[in-house]
N, C-alpha and C. Protein backbone atom coordinates (compact mmCIF):
# COMPACT_ATOMS: atom_id res chain seq x y z
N UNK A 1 0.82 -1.19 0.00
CA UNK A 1 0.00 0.00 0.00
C UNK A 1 0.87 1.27 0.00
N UNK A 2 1.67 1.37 0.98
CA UNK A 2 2.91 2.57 0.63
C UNK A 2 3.25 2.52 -0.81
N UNK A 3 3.85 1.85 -1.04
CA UNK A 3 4.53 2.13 -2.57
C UNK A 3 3.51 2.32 -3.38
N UNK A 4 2.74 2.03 -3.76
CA UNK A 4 1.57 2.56 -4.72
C UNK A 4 0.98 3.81 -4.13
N UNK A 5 1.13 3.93 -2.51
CA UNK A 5 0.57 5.74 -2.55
C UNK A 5 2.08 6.29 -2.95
N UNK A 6 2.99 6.06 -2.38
CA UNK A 6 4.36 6.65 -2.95
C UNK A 6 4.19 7.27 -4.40
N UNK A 7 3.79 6.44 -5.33
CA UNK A 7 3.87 6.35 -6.44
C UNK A 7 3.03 7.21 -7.40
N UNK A 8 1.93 7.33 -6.79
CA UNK A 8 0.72 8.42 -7.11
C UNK A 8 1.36 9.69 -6.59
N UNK A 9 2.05 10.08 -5.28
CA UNK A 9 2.07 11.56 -4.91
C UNK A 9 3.37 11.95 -5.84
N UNK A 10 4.03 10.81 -6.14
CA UNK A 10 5.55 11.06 -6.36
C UNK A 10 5.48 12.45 -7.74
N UNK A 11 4.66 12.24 -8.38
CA UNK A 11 4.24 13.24 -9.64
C UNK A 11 4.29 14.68 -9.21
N UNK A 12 3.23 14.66 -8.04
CA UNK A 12 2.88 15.57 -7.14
C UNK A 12 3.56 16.54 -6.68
N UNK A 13 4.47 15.57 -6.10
CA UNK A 13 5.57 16.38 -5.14
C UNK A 13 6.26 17.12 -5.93
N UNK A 14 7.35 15.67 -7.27
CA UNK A 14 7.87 16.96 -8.22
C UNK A 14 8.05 18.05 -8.47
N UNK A 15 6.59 17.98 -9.07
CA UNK A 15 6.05 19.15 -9.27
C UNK A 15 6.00 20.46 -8.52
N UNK A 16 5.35 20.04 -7.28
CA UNK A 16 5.63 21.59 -6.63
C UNK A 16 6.99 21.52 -6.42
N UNK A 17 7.87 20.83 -5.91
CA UNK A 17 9.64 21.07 -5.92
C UNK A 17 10.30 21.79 -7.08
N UNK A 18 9.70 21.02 -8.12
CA UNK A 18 10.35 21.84 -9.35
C UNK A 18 10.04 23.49 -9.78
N UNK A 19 8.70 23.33 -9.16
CA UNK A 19 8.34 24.62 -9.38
C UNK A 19 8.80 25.62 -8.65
N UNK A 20 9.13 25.20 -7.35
CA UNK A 20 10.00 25.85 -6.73
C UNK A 20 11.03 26.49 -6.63
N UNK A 21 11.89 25.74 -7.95
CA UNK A 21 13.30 25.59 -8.26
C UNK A 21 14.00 24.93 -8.10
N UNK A 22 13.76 23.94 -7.36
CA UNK A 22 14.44 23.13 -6.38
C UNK A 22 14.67 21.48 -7.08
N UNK A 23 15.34 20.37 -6.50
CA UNK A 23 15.03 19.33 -7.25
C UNK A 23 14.77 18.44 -6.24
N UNK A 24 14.16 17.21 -6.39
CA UNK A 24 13.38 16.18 -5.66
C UNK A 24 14.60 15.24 -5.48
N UNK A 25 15.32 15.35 -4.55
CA UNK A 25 16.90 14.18 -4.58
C UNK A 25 15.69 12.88 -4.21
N UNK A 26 15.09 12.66 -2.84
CA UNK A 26 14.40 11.34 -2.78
C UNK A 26 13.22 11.85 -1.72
N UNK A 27 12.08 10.52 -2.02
CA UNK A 27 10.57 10.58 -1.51
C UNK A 27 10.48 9.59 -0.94
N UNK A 28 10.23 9.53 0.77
CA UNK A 28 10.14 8.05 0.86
C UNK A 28 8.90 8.33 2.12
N UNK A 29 7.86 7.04 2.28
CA UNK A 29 6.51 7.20 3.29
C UNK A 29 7.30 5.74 4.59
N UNK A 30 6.94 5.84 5.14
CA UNK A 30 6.93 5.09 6.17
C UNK A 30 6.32 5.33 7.50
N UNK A 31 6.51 3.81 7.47
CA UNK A 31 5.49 3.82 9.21
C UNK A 31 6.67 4.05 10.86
N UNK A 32 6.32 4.77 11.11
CA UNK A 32 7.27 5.03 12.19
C UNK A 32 6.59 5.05 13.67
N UNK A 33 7.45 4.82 14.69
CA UNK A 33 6.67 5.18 16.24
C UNK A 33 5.38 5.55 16.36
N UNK A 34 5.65 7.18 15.79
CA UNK A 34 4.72 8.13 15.50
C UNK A 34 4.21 8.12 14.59
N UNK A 35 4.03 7.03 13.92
CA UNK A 35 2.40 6.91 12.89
C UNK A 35 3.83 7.28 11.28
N UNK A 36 2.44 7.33 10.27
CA UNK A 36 3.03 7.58 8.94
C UNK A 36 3.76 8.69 8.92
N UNK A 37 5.14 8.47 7.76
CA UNK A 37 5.66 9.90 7.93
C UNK A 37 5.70 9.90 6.07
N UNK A 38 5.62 10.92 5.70
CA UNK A 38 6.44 11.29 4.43
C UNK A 38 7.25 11.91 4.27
N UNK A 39 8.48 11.67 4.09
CA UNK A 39 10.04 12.55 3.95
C UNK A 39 10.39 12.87 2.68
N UNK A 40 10.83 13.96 2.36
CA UNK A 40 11.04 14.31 0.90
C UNK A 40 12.53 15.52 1.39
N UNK A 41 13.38 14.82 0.54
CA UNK A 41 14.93 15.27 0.43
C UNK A 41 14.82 16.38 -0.85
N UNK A 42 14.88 17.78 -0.57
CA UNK A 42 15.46 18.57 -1.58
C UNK A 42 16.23 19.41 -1.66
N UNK A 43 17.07 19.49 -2.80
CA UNK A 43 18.37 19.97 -2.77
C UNK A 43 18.20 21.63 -3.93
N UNK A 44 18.77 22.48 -4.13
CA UNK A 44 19.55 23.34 -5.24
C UNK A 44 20.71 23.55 -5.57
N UNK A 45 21.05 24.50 -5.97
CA UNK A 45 22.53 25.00 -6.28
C UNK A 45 22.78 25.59 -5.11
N UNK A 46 23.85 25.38 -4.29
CA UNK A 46 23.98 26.12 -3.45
C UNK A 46 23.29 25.83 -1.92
N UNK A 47 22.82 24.89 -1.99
CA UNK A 47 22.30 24.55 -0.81
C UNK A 47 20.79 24.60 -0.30
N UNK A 48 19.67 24.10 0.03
CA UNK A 48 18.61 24.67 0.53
C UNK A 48 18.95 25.24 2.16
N UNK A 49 17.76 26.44 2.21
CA UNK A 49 17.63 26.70 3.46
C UNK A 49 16.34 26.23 4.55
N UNK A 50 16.33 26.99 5.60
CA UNK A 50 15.51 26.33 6.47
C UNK A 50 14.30 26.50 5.76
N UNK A 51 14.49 28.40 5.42
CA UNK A 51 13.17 28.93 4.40
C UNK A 51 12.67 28.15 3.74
N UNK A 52 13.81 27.61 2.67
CA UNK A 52 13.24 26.53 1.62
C UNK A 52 12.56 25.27 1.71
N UNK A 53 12.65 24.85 2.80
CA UNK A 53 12.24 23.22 3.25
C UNK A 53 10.83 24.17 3.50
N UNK A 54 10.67 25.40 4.71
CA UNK A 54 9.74 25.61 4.99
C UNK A 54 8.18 25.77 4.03
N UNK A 55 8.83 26.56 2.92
CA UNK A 55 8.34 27.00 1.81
C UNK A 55 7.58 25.84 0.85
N UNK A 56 8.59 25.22 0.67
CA UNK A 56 8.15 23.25 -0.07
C UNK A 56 7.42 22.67 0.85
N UNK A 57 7.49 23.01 2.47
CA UNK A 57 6.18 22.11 3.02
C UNK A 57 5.33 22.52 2.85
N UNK A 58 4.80 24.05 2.98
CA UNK A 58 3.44 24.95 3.18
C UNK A 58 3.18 24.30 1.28
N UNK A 59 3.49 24.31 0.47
CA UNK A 59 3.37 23.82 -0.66
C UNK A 59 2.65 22.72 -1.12
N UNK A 60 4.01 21.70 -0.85
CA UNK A 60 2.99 20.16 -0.82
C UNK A 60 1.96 20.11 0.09
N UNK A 61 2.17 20.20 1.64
CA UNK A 61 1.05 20.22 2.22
C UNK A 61 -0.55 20.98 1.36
N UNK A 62 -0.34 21.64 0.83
CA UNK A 62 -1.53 22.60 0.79
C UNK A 62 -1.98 21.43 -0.94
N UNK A 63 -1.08 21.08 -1.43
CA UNK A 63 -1.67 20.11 -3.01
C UNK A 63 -1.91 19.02 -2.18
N UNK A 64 -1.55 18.18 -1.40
CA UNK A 64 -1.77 16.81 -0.99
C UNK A 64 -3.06 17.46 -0.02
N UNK A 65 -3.33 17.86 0.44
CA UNK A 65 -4.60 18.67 1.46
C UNK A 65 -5.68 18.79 0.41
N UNK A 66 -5.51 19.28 -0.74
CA UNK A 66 -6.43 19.45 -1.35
C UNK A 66 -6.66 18.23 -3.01
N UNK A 67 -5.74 17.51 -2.96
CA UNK A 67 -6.22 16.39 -3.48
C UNK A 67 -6.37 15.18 -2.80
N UNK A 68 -5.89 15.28 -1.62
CA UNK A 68 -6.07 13.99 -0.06
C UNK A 68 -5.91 12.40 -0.94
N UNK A 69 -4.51 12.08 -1.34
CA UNK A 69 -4.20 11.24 -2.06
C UNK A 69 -3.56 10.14 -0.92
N UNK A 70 -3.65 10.29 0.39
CA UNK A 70 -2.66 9.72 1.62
C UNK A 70 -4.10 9.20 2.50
N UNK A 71 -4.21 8.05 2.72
CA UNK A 71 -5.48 7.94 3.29
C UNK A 71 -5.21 7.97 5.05
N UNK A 72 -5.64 8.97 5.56
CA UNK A 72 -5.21 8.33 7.31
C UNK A 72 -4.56 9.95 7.74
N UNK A 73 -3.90 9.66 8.49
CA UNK A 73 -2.90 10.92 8.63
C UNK A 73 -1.66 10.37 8.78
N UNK A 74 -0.80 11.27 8.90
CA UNK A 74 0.27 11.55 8.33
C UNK A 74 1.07 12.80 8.78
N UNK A 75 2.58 12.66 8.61
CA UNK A 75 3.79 13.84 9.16
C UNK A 75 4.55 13.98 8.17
N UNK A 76 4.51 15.03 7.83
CA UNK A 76 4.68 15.26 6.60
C UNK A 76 6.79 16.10 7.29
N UNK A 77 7.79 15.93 6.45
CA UNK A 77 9.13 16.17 6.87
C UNK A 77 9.62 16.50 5.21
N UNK A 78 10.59 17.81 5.86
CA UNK A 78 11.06 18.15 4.62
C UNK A 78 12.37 18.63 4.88
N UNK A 79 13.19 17.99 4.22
CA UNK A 79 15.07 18.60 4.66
C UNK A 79 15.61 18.28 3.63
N UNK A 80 17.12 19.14 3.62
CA UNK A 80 18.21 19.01 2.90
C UNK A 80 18.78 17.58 3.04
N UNK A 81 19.21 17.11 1.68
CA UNK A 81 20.12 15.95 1.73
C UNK A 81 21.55 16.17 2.35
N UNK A 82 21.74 16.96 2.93
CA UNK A 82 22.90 17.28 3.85
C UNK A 82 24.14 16.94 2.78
N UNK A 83 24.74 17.59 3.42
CA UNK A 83 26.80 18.01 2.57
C UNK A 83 27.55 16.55 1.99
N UNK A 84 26.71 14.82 3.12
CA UNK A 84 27.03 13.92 2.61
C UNK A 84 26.00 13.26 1.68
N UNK A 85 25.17 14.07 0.62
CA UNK A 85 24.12 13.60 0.16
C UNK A 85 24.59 12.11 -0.67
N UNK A 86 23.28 11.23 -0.60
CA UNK A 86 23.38 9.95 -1.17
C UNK A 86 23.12 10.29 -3.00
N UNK A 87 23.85 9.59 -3.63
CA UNK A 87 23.87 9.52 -4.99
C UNK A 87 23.65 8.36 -5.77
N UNK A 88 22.07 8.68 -6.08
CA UNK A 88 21.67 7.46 -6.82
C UNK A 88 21.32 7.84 -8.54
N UNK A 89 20.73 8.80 -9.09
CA UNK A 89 21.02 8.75 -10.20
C UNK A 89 21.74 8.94 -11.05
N UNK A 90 21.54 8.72 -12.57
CA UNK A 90 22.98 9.03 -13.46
C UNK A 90 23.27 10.29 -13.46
N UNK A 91 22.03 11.32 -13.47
CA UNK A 91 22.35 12.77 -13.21
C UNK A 91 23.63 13.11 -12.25
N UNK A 92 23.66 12.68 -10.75
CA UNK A 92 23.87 12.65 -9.57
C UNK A 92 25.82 12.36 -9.92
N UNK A 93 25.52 11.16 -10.64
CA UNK A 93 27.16 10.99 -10.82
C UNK A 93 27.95 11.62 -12.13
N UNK A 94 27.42 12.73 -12.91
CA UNK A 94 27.68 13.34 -13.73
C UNK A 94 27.56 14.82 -12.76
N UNK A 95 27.18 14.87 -12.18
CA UNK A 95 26.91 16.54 -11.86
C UNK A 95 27.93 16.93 -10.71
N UNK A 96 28.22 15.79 -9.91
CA UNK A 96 29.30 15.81 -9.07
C UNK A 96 30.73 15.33 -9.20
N UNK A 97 31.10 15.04 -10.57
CA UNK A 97 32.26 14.73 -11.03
C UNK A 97 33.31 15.24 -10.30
N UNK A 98 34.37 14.96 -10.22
CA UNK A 98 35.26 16.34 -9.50
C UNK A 98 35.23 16.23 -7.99
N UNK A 99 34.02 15.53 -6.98
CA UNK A 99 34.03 15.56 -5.56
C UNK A 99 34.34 13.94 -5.14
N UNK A 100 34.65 14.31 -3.84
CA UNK A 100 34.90 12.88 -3.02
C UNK A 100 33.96 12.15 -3.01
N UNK A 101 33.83 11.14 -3.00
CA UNK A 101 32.45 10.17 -2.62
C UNK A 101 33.02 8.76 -2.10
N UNK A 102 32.30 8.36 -1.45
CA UNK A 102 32.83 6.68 -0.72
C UNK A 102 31.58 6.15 -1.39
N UNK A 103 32.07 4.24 -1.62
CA UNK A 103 30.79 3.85 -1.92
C UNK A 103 30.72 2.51 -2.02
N UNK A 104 29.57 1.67 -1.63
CA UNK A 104 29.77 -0.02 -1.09
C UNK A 104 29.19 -0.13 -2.22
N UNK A 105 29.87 -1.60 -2.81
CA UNK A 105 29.20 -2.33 -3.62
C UNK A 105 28.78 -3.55 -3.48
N UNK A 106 27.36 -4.34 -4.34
CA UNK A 106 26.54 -5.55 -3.54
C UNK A 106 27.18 -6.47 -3.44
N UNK A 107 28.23 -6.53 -4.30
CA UNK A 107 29.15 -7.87 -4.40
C UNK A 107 30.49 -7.50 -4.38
N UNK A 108 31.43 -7.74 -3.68
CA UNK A 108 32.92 -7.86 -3.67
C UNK A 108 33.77 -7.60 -5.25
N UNK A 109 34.37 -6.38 -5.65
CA UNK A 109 34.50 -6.36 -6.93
C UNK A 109 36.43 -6.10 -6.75
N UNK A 110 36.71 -7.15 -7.25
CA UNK A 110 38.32 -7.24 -6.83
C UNK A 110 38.66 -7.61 -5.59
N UNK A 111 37.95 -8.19 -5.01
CA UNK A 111 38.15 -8.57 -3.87
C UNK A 111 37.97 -7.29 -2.28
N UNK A 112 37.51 -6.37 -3.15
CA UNK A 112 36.82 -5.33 -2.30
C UNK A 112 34.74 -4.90 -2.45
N UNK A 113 34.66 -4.43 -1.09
CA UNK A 113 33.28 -3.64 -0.99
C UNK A 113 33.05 -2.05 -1.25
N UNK A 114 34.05 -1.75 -0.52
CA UNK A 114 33.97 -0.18 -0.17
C UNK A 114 35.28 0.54 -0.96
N UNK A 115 34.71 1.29 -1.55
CA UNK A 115 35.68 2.54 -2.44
C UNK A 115 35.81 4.18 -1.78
N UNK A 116 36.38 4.41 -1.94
CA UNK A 116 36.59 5.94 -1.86
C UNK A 116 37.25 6.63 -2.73
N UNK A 117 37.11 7.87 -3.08
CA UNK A 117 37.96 8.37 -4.54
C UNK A 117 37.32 9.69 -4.85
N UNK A 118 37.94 10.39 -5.77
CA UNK A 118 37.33 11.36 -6.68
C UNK A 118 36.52 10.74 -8.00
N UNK A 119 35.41 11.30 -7.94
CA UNK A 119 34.30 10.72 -8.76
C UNK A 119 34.63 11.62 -10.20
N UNK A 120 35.17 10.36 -10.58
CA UNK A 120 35.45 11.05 -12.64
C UNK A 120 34.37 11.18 -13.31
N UNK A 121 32.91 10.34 -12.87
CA UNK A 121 32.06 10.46 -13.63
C UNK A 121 30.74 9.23 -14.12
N UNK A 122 30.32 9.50 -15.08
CA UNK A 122 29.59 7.54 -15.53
C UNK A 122 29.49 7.94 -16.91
N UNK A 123 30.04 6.71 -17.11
CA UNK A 123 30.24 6.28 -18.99
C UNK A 123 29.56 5.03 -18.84
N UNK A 124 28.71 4.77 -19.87
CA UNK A 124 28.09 3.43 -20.26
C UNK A 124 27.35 2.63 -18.87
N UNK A 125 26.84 3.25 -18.15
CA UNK A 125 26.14 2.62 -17.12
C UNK A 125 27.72 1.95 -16.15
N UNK A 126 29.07 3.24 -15.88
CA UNK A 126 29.82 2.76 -14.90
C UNK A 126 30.17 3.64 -13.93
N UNK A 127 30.31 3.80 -13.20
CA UNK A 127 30.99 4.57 -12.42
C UNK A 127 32.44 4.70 -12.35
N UNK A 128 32.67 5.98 -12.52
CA UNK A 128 34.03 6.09 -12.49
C UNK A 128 35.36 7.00 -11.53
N UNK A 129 36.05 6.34 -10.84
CA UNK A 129 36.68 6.80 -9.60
C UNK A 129 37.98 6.55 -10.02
N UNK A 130 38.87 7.51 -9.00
CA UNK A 130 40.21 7.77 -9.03
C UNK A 130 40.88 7.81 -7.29
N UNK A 131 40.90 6.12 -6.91
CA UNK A 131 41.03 5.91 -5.45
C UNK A 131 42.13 6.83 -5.07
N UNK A 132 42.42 6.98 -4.15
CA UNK A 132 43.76 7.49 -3.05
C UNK A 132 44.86 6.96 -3.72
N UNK A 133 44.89 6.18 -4.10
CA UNK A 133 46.01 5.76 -4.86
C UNK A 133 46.52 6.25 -5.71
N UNK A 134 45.50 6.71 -6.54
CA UNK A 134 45.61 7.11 -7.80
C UNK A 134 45.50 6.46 -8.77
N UNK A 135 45.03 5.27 -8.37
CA UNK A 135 44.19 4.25 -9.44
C UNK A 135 43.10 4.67 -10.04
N UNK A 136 42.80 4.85 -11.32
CA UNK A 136 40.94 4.61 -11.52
C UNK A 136 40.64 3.03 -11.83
N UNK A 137 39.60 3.25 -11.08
CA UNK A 137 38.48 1.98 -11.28
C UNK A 137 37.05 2.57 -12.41
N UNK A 138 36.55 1.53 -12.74
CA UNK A 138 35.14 1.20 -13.03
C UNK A 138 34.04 0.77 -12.25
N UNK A 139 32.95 1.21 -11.87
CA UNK A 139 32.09 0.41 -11.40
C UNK A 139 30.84 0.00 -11.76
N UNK A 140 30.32 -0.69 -12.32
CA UNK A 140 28.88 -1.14 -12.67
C UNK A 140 28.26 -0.44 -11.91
N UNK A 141 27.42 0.82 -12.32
CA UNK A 141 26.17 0.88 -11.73
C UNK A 141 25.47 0.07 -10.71
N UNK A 142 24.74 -0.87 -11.96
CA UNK A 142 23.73 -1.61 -11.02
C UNK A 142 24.50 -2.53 -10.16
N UNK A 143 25.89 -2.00 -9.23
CA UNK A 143 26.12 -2.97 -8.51
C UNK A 143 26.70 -2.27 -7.33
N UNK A 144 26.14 -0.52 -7.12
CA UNK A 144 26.99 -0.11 -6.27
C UNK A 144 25.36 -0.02 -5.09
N UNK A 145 25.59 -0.57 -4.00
CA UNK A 145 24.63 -0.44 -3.05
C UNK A 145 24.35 0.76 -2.34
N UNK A 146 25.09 1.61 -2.10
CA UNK A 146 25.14 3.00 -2.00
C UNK A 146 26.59 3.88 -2.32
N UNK A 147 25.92 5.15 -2.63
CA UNK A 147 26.55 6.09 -2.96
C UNK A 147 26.62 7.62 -1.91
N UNK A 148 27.72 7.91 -1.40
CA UNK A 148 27.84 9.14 -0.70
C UNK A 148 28.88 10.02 -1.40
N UNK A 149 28.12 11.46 -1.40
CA UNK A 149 29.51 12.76 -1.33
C UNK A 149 29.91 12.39 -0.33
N UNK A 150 31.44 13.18 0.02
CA UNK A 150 32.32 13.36 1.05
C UNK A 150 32.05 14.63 1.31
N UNK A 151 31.61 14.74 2.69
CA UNK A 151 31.67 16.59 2.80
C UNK A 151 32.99 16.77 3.59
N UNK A 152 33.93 18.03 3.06
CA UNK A 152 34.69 18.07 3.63
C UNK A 152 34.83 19.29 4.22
N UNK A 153 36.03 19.78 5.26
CA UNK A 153 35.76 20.63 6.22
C UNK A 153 36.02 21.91 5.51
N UNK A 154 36.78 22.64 4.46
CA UNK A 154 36.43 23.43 3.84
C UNK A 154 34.71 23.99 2.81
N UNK A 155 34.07 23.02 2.47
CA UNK A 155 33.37 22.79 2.15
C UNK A 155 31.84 23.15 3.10
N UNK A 156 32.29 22.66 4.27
CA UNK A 156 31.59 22.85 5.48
C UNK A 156 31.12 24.19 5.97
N UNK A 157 32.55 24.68 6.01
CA UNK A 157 32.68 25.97 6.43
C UNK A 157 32.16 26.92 5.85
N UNK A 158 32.46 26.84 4.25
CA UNK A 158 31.73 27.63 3.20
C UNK A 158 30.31 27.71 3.32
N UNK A 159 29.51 26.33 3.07
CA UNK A 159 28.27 26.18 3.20
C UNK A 159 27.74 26.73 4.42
N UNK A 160 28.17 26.67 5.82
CA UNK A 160 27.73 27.40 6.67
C UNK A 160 27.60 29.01 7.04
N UNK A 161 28.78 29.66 6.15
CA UNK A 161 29.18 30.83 6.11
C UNK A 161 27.98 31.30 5.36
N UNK A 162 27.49 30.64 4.21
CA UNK A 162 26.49 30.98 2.75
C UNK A 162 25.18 31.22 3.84
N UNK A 163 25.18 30.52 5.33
CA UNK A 163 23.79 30.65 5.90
C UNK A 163 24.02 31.81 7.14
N UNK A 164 25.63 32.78 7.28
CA UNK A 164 25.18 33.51 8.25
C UNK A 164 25.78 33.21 9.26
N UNK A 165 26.07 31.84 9.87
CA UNK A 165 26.53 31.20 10.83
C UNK A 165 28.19 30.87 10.90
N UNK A 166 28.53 30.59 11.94
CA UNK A 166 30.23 30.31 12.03
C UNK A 166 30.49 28.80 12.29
N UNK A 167 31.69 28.37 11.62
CA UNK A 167 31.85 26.68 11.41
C UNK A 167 31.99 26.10 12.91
C-alpha cells in the first residue's frame, strides 16, 4: 500500500519542488513510532535553506490537502540531503564529477566492498573513480549499493558561512 501511494504523490511532489526551483533528490513514506511519515529530500545549487524546506512544506502540504491522495494521517518532513548527500542517479554521478564520494558495492569487486575516490564520472552505465592511490576503477552501476559525497571541512565551512553562521 505505501509504494503505490508513494507512487501516485511522487508526480505531485515533483512538481511543486520543481516549481519551486528546487530538485526532488528522494521521496520516501513510512510507518514510524509516530504513525506515517512522508520525507522528501530537496536539494539546489547552493544549498537549501531552512526557508526553503519551509516554503516546499506549506506547498505540498496545501496540493496533498487538497487532493487527499494519503489515506489516514500523516507527518509530513522536509530537509536538505545534507553536505554527505546519497547519490543514486545518473544525473547525480555526472553533476558531481570532481568531488569525493565513498561507496559499497553488492558484491565484492576485486576482492573489495567499499571505495573511496574522486568521482570522474559515468560512462556506459559505470561509475568512475580515481582511489587514493591514484588508481581509476570502473564500477557497474547496477552494482553499487550505496553512494555518498564526502563533505569536507572546507566545504563545510563555506556552506555554513552561505547561511550567516560560524563553522
Amino acid at each position: 500500500m505505501l509504494d503505490t501511494t508513494l507512487e501516485r504523490i511522487r508526480p505531485v511532489v515533483r512538481g511543486v519542488v520543481e516549481f519551486a526551483g528546487m530538485e526532488l533528490v528522494h521521496l520516501e513514506m513510512r510507518r514510524e513510532a509516530g504513525g506515517l511519515v512522508l520525507r522528501l529530500y530537496i536539494d539546489k545549487e547552493g544549498g537549501v535553506t531552512l526557508d526553503d524546506c519551509a516554503r516546499v512544506s506549506r506547498q505540498v502540504s496545501a496540493q496533498l490537502d487538497s487532493e487527499d491522495p494519503i489515506p489516514g494521517r500523516y507527518t509530513l518532513e522536509v530537509s536538505s540531503p545534507g553536505l554527505d548527500r546519497a547519490l543514486t542517479s545518473d544525473q547525480d554521478f555526472v553533476r558531481f564529477a570532481g568531488r569525493q564520494v565513498r561507496l559499497t558495492t553488492i558484491v565484492p569487486l576485486e576482492g573489495r566492498r567499499n571505495f573511496a575516490g574522486r568521482l570522474v564520472g559515468l560512462h556506459e552505465a559505470t561509475v568512475r573513480l580515481v582511489l587514493e592511490d591514484g588508481q581509476e576503477v570502473g564500477i557497474p552501476k547496477d552494482h553499487i549499493a550505496k553512494a555518498r559525497l564526502v563533505a569536507d571541512h572546507e566545504q563545510v565551512g563555506t556552506h555554513l558561512a552561505a547561511r550567516g553562521r560560524h563553522a
